[in-house]
C-alpha atoms as a PDB file:
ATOM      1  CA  UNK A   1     -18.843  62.831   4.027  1.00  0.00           C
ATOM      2  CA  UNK A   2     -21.777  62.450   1.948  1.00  0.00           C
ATOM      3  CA  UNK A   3     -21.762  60.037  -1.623  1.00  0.00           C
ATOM      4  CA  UNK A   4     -21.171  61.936  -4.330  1.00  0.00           C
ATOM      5  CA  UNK A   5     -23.165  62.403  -7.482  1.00  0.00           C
ATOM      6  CA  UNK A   6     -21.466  59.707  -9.314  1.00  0.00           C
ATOM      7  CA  UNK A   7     -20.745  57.721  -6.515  1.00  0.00           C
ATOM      8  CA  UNK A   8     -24.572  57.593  -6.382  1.00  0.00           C
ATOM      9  CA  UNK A   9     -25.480  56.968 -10.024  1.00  0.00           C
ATOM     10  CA  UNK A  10     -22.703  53.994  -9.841  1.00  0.00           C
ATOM     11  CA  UNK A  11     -24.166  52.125  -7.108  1.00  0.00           C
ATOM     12  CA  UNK A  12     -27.599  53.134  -9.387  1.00  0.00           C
ATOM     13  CA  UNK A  13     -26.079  51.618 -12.341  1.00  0.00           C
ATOM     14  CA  UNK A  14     -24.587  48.506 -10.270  1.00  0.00           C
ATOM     15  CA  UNK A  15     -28.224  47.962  -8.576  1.00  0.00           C
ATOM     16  CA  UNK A  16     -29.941  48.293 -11.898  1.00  0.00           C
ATOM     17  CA  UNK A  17     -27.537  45.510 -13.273  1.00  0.00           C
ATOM     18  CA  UNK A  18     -28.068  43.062 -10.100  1.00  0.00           C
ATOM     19  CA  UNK A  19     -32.200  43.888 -11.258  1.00  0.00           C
ATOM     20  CA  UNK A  20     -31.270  43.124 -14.631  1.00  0.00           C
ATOM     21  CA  UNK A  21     -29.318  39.661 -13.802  1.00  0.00           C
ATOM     22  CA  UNK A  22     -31.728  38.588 -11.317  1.00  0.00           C
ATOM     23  CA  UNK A  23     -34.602  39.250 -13.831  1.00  0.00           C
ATOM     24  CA  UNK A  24     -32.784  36.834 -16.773  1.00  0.00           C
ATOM     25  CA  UNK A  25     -31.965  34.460 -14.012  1.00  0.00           C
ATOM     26  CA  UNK A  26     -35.770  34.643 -12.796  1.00  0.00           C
ATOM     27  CA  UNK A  27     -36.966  34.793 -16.985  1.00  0.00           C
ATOM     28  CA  UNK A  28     -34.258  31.456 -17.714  1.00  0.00           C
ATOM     29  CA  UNK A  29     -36.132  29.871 -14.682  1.00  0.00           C
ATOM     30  CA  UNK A  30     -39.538  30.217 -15.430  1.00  0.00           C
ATOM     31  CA  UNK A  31     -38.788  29.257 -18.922  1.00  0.00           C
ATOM     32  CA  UNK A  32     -37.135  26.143 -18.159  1.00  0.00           C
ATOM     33  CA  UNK A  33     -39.831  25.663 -15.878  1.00  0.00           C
ATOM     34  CA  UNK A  34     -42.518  26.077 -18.408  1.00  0.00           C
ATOM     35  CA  UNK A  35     -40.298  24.504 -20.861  1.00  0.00           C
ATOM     36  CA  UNK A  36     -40.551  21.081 -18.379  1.00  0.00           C
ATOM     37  CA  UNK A  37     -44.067  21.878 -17.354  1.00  0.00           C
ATOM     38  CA  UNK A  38     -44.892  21.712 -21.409  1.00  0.00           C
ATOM     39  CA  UNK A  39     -42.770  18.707 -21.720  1.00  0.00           C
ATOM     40  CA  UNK A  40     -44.898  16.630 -18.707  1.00  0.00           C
ATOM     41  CA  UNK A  41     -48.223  17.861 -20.206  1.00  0.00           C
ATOM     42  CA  UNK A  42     -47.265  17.023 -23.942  1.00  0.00           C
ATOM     43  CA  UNK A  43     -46.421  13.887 -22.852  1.00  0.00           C
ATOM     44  CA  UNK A  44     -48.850  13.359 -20.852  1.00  0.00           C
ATOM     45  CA  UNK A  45     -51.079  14.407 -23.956  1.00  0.00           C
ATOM     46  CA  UNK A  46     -49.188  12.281 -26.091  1.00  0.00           C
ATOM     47  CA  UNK A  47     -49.723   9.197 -23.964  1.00  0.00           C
ATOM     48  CA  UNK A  48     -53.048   9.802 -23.326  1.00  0.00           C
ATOM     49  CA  UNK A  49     -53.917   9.810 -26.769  1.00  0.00           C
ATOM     50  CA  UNK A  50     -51.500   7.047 -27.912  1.00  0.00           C
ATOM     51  CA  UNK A  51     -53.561   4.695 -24.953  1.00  0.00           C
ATOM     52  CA  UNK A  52     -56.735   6.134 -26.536  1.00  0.00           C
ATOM     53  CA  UNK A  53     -55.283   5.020 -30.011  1.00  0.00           C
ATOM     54  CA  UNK A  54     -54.430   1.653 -28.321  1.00  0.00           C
ATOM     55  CA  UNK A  55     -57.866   1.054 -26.894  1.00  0.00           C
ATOM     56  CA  UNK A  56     -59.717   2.010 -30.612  1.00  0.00           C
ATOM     57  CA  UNK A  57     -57.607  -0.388 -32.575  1.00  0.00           C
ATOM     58  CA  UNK A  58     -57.641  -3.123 -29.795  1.00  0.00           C
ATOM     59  CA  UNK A  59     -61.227  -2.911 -29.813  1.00  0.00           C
ATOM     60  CA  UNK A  60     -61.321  -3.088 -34.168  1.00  0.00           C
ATOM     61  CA  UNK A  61     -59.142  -6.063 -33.655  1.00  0.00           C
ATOM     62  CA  UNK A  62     -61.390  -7.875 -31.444  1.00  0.00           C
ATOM     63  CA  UNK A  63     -64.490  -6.676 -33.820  1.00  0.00           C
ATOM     64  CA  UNK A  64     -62.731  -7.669 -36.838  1.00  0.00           C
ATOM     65  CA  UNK A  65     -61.834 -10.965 -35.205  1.00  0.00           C
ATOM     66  CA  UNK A  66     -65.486 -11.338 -34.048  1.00  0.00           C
ATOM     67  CA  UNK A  67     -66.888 -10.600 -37.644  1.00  0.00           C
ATOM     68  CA  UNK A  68     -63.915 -13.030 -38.703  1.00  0.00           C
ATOM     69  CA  UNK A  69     -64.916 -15.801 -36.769  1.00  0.00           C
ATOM     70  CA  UNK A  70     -68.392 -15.378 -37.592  1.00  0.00           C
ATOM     71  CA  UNK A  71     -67.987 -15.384 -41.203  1.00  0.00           C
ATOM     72  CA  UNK A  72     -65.912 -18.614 -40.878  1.00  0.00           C
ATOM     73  CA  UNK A  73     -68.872 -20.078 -39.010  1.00  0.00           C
ATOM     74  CA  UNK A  74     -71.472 -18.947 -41.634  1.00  0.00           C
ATOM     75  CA  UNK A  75     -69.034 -20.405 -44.518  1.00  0.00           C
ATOM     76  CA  UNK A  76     -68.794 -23.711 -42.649  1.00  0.00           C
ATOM     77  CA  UNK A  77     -72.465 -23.816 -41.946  1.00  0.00           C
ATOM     78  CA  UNK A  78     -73.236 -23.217 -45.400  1.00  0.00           C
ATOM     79  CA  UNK A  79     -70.532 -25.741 -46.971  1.00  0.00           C
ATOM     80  CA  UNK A  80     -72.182 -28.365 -44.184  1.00  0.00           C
ATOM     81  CA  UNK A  81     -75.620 -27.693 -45.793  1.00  0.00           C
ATOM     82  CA  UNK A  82     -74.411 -27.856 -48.937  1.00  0.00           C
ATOM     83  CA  UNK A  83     -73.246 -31.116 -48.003  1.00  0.00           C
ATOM     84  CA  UNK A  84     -76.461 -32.270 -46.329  1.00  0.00           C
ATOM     85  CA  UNK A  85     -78.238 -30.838 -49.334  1.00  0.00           C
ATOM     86  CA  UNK A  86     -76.094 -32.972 -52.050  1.00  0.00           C
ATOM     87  CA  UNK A  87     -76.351 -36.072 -49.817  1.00  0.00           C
ATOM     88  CA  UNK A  88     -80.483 -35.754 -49.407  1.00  0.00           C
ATOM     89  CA  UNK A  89     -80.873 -35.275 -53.263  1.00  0.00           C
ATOM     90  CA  UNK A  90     -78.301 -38.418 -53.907  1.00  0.00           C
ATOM     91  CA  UNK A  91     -80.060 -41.081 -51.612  1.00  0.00           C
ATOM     92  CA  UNK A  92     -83.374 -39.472 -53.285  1.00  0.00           C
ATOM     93  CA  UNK A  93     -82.122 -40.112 -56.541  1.00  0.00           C
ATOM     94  CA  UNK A  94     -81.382 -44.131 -55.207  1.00  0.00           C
ATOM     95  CA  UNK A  95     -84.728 -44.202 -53.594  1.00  0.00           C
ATOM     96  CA  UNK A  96     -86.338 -42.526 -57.032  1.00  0.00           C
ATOM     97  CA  UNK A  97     -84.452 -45.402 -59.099  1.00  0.00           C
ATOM     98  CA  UNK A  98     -85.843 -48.142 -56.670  1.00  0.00           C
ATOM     99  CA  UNK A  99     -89.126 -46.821 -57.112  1.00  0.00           C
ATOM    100  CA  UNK A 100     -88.934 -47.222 -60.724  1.00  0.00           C
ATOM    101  CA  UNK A 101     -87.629 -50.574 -60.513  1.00  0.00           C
ATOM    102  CA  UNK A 102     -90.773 -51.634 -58.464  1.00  0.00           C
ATOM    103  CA  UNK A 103     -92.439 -51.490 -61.467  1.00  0.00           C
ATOM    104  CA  UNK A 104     -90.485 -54.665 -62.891  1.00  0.00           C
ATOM    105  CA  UNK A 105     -92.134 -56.677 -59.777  1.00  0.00           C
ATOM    106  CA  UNK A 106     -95.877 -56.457 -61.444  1.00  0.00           C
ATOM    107  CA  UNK A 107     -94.438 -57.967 -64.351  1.00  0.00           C
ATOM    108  CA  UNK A 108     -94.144 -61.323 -63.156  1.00  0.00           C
ATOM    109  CA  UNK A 109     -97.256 -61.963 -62.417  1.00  0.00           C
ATOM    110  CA  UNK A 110     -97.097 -64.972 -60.150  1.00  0.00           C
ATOM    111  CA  UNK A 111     -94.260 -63.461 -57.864  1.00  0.00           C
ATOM    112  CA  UNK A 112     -96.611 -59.953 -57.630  1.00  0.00           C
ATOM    113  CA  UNK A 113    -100.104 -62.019 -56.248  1.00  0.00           C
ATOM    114  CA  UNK A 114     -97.762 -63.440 -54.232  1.00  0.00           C
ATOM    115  CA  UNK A 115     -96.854 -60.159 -52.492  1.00  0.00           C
ATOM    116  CA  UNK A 116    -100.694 -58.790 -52.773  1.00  0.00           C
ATOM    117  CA  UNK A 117    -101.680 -61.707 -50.855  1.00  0.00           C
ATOM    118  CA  UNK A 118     -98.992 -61.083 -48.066  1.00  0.00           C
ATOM    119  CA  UNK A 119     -99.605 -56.979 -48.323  1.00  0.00           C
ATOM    120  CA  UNK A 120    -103.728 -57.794 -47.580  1.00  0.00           C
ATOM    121  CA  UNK A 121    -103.126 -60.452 -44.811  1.00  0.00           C
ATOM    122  CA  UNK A 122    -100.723 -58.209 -43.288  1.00  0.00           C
ATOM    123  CA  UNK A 123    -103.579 -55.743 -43.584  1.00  0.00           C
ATOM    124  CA  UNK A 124    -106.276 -57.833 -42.126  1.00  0.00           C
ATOM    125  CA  UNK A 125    -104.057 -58.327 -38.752  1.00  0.00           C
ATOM    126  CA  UNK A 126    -104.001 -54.989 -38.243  1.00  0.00           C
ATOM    127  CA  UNK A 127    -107.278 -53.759 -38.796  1.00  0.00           C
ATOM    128  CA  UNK A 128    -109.462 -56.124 -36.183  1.00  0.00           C
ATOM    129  CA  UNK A 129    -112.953 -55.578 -38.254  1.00  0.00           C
ATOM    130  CA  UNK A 130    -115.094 -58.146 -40.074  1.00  0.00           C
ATOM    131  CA  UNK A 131    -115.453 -56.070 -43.106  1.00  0.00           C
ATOM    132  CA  UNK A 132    -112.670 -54.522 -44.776  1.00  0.00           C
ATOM    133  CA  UNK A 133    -112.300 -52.305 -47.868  1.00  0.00           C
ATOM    134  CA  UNK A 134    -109.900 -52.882 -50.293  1.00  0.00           C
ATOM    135  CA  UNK A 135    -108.662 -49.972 -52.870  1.00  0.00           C
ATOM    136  CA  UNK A 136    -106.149 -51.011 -55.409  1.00  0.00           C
ATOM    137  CA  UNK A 137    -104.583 -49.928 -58.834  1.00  0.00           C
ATOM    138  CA  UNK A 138    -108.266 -50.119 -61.522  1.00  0.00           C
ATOM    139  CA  UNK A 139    -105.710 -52.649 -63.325  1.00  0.00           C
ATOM    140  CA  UNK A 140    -105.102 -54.605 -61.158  1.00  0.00           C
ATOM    141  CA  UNK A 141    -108.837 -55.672 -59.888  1.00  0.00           C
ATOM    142  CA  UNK A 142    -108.674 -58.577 -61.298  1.00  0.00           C
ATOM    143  CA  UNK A 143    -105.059 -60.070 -59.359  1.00  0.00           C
ATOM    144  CA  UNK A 144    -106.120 -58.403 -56.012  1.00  0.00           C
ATOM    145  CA  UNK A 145    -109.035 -60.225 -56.525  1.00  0.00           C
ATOM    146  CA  UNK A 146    -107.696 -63.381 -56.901  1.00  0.00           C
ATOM    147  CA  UNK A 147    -105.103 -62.870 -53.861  1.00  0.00           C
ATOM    148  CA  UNK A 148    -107.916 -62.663 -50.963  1.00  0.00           C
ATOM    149  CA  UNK A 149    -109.038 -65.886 -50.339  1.00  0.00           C
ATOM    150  CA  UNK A 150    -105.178 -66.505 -49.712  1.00  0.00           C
ATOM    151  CA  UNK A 151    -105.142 -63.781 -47.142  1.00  0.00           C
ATOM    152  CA  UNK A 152    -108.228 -64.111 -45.602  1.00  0.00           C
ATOM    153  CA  UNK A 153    -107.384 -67.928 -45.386  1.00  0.00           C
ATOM    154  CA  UNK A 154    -104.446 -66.916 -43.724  1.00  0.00           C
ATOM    155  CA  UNK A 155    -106.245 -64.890 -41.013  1.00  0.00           C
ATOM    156  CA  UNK A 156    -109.129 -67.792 -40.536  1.00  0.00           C
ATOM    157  CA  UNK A 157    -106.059 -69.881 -39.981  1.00  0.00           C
ATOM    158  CA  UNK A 158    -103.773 -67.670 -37.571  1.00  0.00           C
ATOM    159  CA  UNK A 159    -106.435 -65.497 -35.352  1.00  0.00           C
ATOM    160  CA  UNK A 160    -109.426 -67.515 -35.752  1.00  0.00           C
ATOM    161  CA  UNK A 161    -111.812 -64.861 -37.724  1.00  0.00           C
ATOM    162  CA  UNK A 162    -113.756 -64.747 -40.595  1.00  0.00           C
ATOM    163  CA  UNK A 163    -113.187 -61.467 -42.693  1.00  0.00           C
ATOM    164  CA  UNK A 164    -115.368 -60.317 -45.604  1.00  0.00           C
ATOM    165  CA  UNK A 165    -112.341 -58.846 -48.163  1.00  0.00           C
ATOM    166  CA  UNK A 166    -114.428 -56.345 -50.689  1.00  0.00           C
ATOM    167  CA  UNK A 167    -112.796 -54.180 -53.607  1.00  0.00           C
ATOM    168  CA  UNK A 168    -113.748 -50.541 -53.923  1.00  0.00           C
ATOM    169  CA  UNK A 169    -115.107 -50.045 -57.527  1.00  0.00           C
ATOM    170  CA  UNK A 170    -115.470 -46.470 -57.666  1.00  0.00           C
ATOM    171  CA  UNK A 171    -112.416 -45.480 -56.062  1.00  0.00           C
ATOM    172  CA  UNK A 172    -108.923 -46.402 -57.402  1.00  0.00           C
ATOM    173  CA  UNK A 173    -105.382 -45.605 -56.205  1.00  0.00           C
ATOM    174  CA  UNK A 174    -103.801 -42.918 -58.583  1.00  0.00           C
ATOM    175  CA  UNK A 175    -102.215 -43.908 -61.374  1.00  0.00           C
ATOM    176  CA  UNK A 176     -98.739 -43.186 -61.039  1.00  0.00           C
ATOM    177  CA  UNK A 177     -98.789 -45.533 -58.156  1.00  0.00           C
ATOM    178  CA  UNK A 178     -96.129 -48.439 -58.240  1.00  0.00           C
ATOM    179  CA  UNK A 179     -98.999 -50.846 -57.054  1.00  0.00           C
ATOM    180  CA  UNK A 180     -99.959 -52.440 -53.888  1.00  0.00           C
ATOM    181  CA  UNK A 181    -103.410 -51.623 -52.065  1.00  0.00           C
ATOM    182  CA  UNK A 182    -104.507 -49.790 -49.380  1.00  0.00           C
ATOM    183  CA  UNK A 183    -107.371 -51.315 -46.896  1.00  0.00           C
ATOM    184  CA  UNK A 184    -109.786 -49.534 -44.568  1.00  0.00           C
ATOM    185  CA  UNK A 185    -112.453 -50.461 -42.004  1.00  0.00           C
ATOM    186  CA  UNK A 186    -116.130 -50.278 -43.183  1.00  0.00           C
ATOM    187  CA  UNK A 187    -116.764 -46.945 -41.985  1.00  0.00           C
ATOM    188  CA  UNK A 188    -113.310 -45.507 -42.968  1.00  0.00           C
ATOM    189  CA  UNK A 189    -111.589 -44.733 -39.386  1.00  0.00           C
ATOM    190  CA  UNK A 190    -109.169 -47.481 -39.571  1.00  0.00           C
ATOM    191  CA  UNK A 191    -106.631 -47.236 -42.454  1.00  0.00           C
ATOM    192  CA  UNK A 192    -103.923 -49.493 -43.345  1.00  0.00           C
ATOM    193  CA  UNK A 193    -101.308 -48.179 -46.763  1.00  0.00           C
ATOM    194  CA  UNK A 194     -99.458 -51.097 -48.003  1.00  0.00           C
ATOM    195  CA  UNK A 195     -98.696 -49.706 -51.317  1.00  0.00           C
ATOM    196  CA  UNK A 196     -95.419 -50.634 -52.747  1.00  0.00           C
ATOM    197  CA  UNK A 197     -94.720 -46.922 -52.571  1.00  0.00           C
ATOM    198  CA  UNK A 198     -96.021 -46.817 -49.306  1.00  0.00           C
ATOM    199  CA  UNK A 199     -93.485 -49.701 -48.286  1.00  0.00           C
ATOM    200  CA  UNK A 200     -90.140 -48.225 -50.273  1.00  0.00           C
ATOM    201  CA  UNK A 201     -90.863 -44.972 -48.026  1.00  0.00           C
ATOM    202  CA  UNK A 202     -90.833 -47.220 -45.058  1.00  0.00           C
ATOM    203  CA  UNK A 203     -88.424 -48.974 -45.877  1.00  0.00           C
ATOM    204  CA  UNK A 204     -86.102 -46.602 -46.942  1.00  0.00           C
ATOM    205  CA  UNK A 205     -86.684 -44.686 -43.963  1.00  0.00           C
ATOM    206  CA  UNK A 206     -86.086 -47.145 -40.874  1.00  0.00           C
ATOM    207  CA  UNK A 207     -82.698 -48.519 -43.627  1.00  0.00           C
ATOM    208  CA  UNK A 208     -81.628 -44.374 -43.424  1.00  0.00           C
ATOM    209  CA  UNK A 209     -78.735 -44.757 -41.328  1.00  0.00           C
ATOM    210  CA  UNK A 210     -77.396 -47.892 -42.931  1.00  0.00           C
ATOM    211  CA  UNK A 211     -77.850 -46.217 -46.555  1.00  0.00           C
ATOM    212  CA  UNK A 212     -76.226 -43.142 -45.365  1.00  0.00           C
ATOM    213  CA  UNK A 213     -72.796 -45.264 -44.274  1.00  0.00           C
ATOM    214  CA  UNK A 214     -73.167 -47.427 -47.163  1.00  0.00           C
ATOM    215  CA  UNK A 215     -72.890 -44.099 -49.163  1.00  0.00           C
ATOM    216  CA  UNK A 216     -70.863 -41.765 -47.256  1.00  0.00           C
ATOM    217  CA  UNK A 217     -69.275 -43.718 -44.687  1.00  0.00           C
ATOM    218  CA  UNK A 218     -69.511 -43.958 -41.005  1.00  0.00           C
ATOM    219  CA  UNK A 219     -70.744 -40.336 -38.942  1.00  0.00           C
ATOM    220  CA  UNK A 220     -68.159 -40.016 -36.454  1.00  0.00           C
ATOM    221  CA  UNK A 221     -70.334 -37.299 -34.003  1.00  0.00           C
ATOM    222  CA  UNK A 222     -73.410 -39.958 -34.868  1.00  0.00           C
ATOM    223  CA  UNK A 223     -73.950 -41.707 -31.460  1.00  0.00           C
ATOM    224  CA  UNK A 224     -77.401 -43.258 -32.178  1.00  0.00           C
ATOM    225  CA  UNK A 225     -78.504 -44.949 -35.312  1.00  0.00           C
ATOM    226  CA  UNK A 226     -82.354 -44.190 -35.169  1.00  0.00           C
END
């Protein structure tokens, strides 16, 4: 016996609900699967642009921290020569002052040809010629005068030579010299500069390292004094 018309449209309606269920089932499922698949990638988003994040500001830190430790390096370079600066200008403010205290040594008279006579000699060691010219203060003609036969009496004595001692007339040492004389061989190759200036600088420079600890204390990173 054959279904009958209703019998037929319930097992239509029944079908047509299983179709229905299935589908919801199959629409909750691929939702919750694209729900999860959305959930991986926006993570996975998320992360990848929280590590990108992480790499920029690591790499700011470390270029802030570079720019920071160069700054600090400029700032103590630049206090150090600030310090070098201040400590050159003070020990050539001392040198300045001695140099204006040479002055007091032409004024006695006997103790100054004393020192002419010792700065010519000294002179006539070193230059090894029998004729030697001797340029001085226009002043002070007279006293170097008077102090060569001391010096070359002093060289006749020691090495055995005889030394003609003249004084340049036409050329004088500049004026705002402290004193002293300066000697050359005849033809002007060999040249000797024992001006008290001359000396101070000398002076002053091989007594550098002492003047500096006498000042400012010993350099601890100094290992050689020279």
């Amino acid at each position: 016996m054959g279904l009958s018309d209703a019998d037929v449209e319930k097992q239509i309606k029944h079908m047509i609900a299983f179709i229905d269920q299935e589908a919801d089932e199959k629409v909750d499922e691929i939702s919750a699967k694209a729900d999860e698949e959305f959930e991986i990638e926006k993570t996975r988003l998320v992360n990848q642009q929280r590590q990108k994040i992480m790499l920029y500001y690591e790499r700011k830190e470390k270029q802030l921290e570079q720019q920071k430790k160069i700054q600090h390096s400029q700032l103590v370079n630049a206090a150090r020569l600030k310090i070098l600066k201040f400590r050159e200008d003070h020990i050539q403010t001392i040198l300045n002052e001695a140099r204006e205290k040479l002055s007091e040594v032409q004024k006695d008279k006997g103790r100054y040809a004393e020192l002419l006579s010792g700065l010519i000699a000294q002179g006539l060691f070193q230059i090894l010629e029998n004729y030697i010219i001797v340029k001085c203060l226009v002043n002070e003609v007279d006293l170097v005068q008077a102090a060569i036969p001391k010096a070359v009496a002093q060289i006749k004595e020691k090495a055995g030579r005889d030394v003609n001692v003249v004084i340049n007339d036409k050329d004088f040492l500049t004026a705002d010299s402290c004193g002293g004389i300066e000697m050359t061989s005849k033809n002007g190759s060999i040249k000797v500069c024992n001006t008290l200036d001359a000396r101070l600088g000398l002076i002053g420079k091989q007594m550098m390292p002492e003047i500096r600890e006498a000042l400012f204390g010993k350099n601890l990173n100094r290992k050689f004094l020279s």
